[in-house]
PDB file of N, CA and C in Angstrom:
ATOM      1  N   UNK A   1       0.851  -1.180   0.000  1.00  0.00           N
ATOM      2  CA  UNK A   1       0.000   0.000   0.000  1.00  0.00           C
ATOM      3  C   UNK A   1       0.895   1.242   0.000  1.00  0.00           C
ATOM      4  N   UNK A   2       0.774   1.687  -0.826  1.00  0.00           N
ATOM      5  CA  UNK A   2       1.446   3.036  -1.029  1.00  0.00           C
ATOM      6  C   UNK A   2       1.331   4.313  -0.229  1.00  0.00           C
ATOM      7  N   UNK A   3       2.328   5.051   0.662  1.00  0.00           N
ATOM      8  CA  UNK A   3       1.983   6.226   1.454  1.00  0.00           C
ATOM      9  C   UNK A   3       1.222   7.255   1.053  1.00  0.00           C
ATOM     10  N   UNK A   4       0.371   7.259   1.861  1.00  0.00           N
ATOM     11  CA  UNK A   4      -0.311   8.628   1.556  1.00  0.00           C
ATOM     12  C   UNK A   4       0.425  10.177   1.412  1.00  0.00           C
ATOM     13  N   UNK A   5      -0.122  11.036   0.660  1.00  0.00           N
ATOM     14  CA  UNK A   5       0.347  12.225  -0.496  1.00  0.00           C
ATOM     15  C   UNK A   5       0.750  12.847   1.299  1.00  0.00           C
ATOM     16  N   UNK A   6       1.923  13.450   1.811  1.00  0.00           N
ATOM     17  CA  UNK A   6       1.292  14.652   2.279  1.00  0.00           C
ATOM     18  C   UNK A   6       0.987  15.863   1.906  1.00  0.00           C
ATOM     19  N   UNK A   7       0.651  17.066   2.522  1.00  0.00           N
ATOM     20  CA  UNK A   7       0.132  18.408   2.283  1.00  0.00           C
ATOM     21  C   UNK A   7       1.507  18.839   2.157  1.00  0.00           C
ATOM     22  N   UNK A   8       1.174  19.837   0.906  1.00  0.00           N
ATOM     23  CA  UNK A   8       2.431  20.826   0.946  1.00  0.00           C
ATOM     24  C   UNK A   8       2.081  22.142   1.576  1.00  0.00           C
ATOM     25  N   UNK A   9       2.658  23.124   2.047  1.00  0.00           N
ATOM     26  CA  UNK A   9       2.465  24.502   3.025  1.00  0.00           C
ATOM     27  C   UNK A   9       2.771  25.293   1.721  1.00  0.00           C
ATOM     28  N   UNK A  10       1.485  25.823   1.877  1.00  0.00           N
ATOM     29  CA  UNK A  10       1.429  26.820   0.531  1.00  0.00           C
ATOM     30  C   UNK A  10       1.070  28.507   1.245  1.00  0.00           C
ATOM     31  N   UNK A  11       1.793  28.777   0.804  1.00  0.00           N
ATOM     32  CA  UNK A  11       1.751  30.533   1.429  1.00  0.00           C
ATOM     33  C   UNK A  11       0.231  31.324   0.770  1.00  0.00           C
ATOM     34  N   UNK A  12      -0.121  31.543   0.171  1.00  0.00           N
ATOM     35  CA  UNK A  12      -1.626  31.558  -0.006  1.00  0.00           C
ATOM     36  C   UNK A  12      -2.089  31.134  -1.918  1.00  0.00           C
ATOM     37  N   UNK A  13      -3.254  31.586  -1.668  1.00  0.00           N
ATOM     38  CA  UNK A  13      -3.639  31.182  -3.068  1.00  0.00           C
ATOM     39  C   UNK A  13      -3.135  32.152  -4.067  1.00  0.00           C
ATOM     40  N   UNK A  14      -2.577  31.796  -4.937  1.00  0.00           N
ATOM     41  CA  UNK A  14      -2.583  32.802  -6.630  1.00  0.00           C
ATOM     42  C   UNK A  14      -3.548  33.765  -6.375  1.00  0.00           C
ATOM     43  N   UNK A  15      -3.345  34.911  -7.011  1.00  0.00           N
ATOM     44  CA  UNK A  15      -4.179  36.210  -7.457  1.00  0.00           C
ATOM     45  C   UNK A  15      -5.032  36.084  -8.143  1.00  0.00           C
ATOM     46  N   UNK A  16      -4.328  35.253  -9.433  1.00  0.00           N
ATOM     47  CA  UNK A  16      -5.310  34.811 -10.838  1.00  0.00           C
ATOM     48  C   UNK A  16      -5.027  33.228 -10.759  1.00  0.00           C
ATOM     49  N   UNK A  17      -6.199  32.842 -11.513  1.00  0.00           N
ATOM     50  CA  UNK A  17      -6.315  31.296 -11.316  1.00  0.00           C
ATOM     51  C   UNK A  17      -6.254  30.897 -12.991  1.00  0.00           C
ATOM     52  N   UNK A  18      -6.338  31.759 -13.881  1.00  0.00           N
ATOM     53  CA  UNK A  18      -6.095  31.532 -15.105  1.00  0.00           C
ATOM     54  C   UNK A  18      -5.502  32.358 -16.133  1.00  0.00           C
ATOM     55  N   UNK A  19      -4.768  31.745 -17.219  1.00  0.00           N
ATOM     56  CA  UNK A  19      -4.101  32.396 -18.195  1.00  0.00           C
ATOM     57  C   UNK A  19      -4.555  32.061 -19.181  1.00  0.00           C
ATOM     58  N   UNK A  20      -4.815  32.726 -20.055  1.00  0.00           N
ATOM     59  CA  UNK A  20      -5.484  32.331 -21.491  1.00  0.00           C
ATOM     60  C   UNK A  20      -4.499  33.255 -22.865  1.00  0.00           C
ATOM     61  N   UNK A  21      -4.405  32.474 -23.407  1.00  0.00           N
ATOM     62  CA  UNK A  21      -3.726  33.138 -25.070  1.00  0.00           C
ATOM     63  C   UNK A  21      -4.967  33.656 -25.409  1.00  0.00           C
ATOM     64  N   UNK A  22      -4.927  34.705 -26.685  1.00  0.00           N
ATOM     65  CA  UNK A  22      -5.752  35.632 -27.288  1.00  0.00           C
ATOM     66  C   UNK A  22      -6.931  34.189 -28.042  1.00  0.00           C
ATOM     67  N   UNK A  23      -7.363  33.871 -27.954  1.00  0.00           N
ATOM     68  CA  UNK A  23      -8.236  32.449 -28.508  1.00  0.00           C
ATOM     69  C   UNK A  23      -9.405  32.828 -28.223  1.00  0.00           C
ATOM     70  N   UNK A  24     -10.403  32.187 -29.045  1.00  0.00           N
ATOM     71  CA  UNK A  24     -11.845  32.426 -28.465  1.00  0.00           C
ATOM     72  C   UNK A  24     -12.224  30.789 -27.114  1.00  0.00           C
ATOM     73  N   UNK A  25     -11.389  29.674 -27.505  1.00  0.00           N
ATOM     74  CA  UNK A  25     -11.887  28.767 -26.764  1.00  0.00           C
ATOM     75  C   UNK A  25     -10.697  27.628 -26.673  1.00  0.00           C
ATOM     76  N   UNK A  26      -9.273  28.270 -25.477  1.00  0.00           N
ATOM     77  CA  UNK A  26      -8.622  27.776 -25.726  1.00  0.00           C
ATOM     78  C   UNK A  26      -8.355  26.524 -24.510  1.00  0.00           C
ATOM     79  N   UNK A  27      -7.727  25.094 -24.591  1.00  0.00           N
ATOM     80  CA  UNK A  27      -7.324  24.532 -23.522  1.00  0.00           C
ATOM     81  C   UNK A  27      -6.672  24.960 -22.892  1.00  0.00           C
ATOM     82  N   UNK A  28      -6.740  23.788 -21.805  1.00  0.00           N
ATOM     83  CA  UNK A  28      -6.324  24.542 -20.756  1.00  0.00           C
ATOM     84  C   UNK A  28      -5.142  23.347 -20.115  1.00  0.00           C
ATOM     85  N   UNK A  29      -4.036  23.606 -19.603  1.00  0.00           N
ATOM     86  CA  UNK A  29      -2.938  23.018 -19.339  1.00  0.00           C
ATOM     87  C   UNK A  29      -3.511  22.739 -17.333  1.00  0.00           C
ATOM     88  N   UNK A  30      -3.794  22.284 -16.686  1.00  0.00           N
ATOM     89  CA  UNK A  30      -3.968  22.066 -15.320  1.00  0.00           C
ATOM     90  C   UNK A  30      -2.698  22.371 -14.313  1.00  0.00           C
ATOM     91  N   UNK A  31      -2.204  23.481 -13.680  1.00  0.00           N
ATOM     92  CA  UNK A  31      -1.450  23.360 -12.633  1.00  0.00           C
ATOM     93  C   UNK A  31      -1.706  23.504 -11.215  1.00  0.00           C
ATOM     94  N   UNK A  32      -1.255  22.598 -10.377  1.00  0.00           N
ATOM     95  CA  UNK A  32      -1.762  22.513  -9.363  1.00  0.00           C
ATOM     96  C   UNK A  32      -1.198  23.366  -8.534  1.00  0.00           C
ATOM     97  N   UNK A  33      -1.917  23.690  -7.349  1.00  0.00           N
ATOM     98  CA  UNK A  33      -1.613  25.057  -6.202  1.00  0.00           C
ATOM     99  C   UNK A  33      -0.265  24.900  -5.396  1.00  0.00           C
ATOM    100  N   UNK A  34      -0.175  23.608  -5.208  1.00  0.00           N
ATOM    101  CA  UNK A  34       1.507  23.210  -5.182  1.00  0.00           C
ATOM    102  C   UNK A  34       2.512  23.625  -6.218  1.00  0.00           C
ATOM    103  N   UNK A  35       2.101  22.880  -7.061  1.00  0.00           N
ATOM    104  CA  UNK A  35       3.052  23.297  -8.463  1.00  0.00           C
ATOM    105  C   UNK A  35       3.412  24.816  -8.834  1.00  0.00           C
ATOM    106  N   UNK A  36       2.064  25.618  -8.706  1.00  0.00           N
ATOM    107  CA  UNK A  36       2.400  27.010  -8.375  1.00  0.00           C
ATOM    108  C   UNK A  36       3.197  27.598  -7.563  1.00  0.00           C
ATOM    109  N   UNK A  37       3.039  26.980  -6.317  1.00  0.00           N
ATOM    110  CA  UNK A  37       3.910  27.576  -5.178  1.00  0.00           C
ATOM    111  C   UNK A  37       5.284  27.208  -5.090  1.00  0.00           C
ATOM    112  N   UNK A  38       5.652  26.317  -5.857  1.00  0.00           N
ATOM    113  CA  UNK A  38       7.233  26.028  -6.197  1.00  0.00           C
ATOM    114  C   UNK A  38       7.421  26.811  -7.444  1.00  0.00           C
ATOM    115  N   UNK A  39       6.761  27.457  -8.144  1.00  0.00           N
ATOM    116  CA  UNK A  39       7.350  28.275  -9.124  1.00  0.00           C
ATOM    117  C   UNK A  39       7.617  29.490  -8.585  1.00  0.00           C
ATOM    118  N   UNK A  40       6.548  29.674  -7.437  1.00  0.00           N
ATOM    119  CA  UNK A  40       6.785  31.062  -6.760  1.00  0.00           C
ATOM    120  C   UNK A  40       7.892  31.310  -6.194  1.00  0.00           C
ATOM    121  N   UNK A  41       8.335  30.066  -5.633  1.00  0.00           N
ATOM    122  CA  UNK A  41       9.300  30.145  -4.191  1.00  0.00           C
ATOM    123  C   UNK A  41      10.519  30.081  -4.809  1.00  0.00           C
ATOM    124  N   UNK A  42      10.381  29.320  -5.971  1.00  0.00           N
ATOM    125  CA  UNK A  42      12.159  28.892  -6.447  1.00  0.00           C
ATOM    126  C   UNK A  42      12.235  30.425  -7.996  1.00  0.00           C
ATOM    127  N   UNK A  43      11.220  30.381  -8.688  1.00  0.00           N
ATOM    128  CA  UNK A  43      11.668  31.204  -9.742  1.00  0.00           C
ATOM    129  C   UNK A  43      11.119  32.945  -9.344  1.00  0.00           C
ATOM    130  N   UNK A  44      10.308  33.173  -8.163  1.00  0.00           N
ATOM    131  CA  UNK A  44       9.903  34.624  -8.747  1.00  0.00           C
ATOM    132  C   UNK A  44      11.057  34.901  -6.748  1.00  0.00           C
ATOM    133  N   UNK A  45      10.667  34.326  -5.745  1.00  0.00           N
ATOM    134  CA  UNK A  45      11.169  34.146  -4.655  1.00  0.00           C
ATOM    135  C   UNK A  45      12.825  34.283  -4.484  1.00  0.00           C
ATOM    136  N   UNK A  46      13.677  33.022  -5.524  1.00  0.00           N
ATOM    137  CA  UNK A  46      14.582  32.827  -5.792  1.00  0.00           C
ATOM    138  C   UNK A  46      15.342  31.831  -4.143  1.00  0.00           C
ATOM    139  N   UNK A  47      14.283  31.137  -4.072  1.00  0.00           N
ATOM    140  CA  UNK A  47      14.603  29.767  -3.416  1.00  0.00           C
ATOM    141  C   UNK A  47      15.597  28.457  -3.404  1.00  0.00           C
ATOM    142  N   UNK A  48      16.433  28.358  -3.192  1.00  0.00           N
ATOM    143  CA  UNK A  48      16.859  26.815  -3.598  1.00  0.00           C
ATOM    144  C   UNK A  48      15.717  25.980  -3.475  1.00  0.00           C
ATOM    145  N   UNK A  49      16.332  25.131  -4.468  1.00  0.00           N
ATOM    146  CA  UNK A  49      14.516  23.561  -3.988  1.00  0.00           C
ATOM    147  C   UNK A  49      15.155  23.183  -2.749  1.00  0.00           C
ATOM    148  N   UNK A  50      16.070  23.035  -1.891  1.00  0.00           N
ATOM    149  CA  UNK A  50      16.025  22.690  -0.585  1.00  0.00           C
ATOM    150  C   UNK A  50      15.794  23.847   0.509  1.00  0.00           C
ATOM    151  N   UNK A  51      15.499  25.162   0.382  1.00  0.00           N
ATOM    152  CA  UNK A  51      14.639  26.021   0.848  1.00  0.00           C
ATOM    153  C   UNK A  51      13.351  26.130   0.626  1.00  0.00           C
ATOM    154  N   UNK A  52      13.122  25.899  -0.543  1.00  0.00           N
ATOM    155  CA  UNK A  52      11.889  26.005  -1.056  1.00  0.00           C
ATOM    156  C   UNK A  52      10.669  24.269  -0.356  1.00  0.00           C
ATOM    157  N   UNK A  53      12.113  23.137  -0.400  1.00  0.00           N
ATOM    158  CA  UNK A  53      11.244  21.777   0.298  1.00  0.00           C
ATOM    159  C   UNK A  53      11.281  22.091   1.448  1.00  0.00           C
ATOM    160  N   UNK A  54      12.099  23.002   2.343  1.00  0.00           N
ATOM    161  CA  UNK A  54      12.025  23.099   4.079  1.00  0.00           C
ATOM    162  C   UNK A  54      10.605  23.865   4.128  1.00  0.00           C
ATOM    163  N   UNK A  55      10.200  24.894   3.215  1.00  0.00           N
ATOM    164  CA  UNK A  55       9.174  25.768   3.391  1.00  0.00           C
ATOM    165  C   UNK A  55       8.091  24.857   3.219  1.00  0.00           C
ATOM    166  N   UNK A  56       7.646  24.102   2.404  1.00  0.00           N
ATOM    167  CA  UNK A  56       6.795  23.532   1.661  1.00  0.00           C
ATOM    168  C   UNK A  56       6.621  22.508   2.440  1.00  0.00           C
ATOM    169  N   UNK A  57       7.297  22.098   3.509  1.00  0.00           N
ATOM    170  CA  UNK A  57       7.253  21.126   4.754  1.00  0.00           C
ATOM    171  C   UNK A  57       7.169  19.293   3.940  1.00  0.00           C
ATOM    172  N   UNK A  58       7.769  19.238   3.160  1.00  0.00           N
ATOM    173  CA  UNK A  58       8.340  17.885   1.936  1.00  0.00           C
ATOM    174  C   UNK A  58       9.626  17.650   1.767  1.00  0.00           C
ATOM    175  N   UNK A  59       9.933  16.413   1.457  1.00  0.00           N
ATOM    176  CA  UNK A  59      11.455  16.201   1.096  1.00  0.00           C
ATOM    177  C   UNK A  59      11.957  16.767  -0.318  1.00  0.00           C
ATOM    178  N   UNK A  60      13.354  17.142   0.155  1.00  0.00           N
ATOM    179  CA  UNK A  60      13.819  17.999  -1.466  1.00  0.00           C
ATOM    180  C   UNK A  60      13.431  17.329  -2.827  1.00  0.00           C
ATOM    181  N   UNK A  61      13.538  16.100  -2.680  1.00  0.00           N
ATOM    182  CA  UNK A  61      13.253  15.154  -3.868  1.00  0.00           C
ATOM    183  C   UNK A  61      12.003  15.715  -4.100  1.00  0.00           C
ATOM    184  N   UNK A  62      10.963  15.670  -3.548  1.00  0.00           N
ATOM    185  CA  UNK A  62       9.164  15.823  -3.279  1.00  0.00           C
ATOM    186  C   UNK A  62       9.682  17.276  -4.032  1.00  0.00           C
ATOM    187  N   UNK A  63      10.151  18.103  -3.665  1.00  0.00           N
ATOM    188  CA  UNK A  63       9.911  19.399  -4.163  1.00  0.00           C
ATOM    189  C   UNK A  63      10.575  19.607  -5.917  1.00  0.00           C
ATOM    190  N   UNK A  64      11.727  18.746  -5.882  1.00  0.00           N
ATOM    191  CA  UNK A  64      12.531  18.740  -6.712  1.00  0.00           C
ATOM    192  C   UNK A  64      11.404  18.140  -8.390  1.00  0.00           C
ATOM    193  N   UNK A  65      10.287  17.415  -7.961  1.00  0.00           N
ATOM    194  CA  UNK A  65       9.388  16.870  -8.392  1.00  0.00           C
ATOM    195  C   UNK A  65       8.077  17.603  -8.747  1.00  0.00           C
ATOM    196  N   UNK A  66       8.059  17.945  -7.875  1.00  0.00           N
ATOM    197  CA  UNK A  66       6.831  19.251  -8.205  1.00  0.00           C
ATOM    198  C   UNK A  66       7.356  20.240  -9.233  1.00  0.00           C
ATOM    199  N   UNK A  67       8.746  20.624  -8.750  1.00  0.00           N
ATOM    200  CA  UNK A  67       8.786  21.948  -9.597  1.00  0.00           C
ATOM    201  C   UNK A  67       9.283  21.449 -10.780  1.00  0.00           C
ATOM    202  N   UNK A  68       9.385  20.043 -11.462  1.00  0.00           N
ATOM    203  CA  UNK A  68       9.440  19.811 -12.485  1.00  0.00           C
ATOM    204  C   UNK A  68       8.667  19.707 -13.647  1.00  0.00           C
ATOM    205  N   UNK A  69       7.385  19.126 -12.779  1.00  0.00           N
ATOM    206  CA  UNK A  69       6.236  18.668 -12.849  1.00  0.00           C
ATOM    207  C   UNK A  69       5.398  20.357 -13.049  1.00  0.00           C
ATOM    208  N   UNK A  70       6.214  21.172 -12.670  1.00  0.00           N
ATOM    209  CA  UNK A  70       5.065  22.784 -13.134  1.00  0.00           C
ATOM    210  C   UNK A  70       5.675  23.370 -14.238  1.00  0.00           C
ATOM    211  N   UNK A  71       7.212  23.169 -14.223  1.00  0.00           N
ATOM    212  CA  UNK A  71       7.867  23.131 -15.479  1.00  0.00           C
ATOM    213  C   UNK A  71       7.302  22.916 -16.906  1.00  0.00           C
ATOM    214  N   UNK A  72       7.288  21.495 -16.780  1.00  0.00           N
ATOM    215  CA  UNK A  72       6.688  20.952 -17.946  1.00  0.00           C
ATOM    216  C   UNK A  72       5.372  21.637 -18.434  1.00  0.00           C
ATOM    217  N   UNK A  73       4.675  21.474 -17.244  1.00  0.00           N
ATOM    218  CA  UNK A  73       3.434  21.912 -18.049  1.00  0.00           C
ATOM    219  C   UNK A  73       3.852  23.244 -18.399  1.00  0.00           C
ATOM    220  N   UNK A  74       3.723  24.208 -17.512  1.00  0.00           N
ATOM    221  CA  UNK A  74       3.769  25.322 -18.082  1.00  0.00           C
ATOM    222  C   UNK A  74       4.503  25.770 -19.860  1.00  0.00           C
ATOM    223  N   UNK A  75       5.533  24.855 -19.185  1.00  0.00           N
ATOM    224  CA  UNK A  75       6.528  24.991 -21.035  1.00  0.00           C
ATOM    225  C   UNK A  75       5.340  24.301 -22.211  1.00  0.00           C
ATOM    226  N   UNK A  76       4.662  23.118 -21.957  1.00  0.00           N
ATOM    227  CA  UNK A  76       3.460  22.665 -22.727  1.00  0.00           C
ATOM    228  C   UNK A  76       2.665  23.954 -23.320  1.00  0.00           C
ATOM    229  N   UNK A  77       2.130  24.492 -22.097  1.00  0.00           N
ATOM    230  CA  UNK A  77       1.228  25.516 -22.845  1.00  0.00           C
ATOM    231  C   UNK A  77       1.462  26.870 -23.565  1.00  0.00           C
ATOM    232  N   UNK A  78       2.863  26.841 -23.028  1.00  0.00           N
ATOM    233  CA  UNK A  78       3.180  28.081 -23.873  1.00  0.00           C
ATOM    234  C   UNK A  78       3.538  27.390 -25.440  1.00  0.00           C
ATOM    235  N   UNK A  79       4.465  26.599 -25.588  1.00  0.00           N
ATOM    236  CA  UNK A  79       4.697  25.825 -26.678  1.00  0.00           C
ATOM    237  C   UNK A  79       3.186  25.928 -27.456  1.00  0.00           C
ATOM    238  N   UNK A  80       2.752  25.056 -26.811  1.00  0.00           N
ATOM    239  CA  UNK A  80       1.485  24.457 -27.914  1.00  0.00           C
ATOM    240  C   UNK A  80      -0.165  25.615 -27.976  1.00  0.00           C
ATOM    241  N   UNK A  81       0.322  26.664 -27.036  1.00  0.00           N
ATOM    242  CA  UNK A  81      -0.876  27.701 -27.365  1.00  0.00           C
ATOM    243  C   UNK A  81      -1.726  27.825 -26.429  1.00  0.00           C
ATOM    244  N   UNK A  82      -1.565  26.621 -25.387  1.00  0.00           N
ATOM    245  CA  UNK A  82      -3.408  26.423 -24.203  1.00  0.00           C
ATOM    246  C   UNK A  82      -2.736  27.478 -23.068  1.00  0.00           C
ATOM    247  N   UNK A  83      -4.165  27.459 -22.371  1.00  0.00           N
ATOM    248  CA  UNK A  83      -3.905  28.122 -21.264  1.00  0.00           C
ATOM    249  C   UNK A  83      -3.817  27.969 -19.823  1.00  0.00           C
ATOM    250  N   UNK A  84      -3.442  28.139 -19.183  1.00  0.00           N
ATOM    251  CA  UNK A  84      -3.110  27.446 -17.765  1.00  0.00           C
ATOM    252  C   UNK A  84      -4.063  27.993 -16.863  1.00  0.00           C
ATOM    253  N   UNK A  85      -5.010  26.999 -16.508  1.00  0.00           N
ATOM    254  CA  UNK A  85      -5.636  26.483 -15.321  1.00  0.00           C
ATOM    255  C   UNK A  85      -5.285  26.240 -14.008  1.00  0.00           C
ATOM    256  N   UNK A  86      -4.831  26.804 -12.423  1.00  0.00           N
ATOM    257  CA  UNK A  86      -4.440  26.864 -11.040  1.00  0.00           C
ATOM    258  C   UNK A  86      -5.553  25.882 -10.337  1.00  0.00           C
ATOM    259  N   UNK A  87      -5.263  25.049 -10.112  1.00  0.00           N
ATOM    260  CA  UNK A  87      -6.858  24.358  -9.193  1.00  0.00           C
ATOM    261  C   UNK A  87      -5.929  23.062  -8.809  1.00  0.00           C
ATOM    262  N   UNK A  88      -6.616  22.683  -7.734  1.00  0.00           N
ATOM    263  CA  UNK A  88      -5.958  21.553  -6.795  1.00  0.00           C
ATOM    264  C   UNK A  88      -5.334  21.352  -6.570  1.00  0.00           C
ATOM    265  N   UNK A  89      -4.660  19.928  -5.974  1.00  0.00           N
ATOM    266  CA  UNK A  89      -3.384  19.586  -5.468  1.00  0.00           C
ATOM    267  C   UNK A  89      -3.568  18.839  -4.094  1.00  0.00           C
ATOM    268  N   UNK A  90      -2.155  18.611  -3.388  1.00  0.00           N
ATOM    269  CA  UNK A  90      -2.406  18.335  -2.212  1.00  0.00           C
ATOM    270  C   UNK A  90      -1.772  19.321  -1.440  1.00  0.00           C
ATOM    271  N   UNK A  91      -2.207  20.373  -0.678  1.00  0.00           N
ATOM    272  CA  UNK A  91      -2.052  21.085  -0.094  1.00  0.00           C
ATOM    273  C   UNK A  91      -3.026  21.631   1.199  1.00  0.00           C
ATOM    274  N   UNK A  92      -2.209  22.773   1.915  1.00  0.00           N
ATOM    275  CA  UNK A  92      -2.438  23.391   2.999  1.00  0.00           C
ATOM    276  C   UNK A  92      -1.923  24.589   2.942  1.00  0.00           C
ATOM    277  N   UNK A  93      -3.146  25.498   3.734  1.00  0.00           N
ATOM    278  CA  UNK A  93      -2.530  27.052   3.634  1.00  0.00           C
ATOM    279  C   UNK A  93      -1.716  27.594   4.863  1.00  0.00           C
ATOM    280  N   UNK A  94      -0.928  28.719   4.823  1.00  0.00           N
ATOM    281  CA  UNK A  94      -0.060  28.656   5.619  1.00  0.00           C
ATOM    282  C   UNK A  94      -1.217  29.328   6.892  1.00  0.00           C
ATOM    283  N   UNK A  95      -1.291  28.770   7.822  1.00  0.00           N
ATOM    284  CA  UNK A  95      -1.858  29.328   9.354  1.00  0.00           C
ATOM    285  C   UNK A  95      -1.713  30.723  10.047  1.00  0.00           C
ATOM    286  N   UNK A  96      -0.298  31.059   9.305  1.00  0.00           N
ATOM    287  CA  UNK A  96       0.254  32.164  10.480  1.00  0.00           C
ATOM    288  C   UNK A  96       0.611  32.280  11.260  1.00  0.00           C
ATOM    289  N   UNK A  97       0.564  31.130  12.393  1.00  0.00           N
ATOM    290  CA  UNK A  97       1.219  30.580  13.326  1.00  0.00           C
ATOM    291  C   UNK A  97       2.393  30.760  14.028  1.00  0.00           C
ATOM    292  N   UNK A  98       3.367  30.186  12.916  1.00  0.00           N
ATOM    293  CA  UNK A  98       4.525  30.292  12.410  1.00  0.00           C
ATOM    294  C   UNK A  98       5.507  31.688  13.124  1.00  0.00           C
ATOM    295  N   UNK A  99       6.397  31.399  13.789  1.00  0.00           N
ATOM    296  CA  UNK A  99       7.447  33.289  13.690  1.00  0.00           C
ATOM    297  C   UNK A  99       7.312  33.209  12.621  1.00  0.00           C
ATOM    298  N   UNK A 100       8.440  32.828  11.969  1.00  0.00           N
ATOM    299  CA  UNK A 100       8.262  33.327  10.582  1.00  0.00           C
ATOM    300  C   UNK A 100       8.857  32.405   9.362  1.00  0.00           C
ATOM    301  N   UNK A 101       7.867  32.949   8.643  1.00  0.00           N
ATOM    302  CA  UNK A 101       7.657  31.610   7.666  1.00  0.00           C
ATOM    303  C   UNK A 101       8.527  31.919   6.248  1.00  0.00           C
ATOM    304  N   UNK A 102       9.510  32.955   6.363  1.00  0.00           N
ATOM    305  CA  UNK A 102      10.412  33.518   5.344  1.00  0.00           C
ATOM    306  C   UNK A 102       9.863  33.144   3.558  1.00  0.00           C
ATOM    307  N   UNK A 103       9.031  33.294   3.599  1.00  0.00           N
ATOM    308  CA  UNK A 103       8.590  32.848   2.180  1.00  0.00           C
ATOM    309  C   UNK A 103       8.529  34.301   1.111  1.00  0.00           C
ATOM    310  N   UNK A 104       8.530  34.855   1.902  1.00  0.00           N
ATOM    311  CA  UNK A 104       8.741  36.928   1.216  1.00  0.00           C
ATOM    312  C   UNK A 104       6.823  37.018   0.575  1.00  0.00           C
ATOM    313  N   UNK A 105       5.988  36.560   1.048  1.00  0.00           N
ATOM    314  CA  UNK A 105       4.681  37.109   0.459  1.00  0.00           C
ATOM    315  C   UNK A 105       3.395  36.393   1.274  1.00  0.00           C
ATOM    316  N   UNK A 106       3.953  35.640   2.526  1.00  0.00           N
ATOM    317  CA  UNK A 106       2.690  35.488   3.285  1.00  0.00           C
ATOM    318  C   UNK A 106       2.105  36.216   3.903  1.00  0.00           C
ATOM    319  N   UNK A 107       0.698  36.252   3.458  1.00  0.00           N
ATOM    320  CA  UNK A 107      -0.706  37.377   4.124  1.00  0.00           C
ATOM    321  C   UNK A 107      -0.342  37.454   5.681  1.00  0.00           C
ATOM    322  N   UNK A 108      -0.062  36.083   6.172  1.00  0.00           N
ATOM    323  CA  UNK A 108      -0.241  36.323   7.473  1.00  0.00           C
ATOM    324  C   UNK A 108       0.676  37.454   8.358  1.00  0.00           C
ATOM    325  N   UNK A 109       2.202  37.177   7.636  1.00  0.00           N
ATOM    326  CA  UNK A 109       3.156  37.903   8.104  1.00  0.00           C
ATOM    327  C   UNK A 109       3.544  39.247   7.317  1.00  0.00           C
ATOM    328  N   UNK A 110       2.691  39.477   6.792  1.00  0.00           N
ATOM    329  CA  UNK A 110       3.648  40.514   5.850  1.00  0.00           C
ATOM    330  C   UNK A 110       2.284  42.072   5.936  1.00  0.00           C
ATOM    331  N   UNK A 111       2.247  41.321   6.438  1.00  0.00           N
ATOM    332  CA  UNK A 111       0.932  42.375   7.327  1.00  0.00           C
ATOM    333  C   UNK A 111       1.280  44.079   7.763  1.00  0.00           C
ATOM    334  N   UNK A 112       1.125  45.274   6.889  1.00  0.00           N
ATOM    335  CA  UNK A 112       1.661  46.085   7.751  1.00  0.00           C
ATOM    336  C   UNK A 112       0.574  47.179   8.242  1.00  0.00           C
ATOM    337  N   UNK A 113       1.275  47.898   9.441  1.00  0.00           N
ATOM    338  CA  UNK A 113       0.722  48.819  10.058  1.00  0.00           C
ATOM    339  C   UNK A 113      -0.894  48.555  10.370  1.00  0.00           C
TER     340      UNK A 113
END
């Protein structure tokens, strides 16, 4: 029996949940809210994937996997024209809890005045 998925710690949801090329009715490439949040953390953040797997509360491999896995697609849809779709995954949002959760864009902490 195979281990169950855990949750990845996702700092909050995307802004926009979709991208569309100029099309009247175009596909749509599926990335998941995980997969997002390793693009955030490692390419806009500038994370190592073993910062980015300590944040994401997963092993580097686990992360090293995801952000391959958002890679691809994303390179899919730009290549071939569709548009990218944000929805599901296995995840969890970050609590706030946390001192601090160094991720440079959580709601909870980045809170001012």
């Amino acid at each position: 029996m195979p281990r169950p998925k855990k949750c990845r710690k996702v700092c909050s949801m995307p802004r926009a949940t979709v991208f569309s090329p100029n099309r009247d009715d175009p596909e749509y490439v599926i990335l998941t809210v995980d997969e997002y949040e390793s693009i955030r953390l490692i390419d806009k953040q500038g994370f190592s994937q073993e910062e980015c797997a300590a944040y994401m509360q997963v092993a580097r491999t686990t992360a090293q996997q995801i952000y391959n896995s958002a890679r691809y697609k994303i390179a899919t849809a730009l290549v071939s024209g569709s548009g990218i779709r944000i929805e599901g995954g296995d995840y969890r949002l970050c609590d706030g809890k946390e001192q601090h959760c160094a991720c440079g864009g959580c709601q909870h902490h980045c809170k001012r005045g």
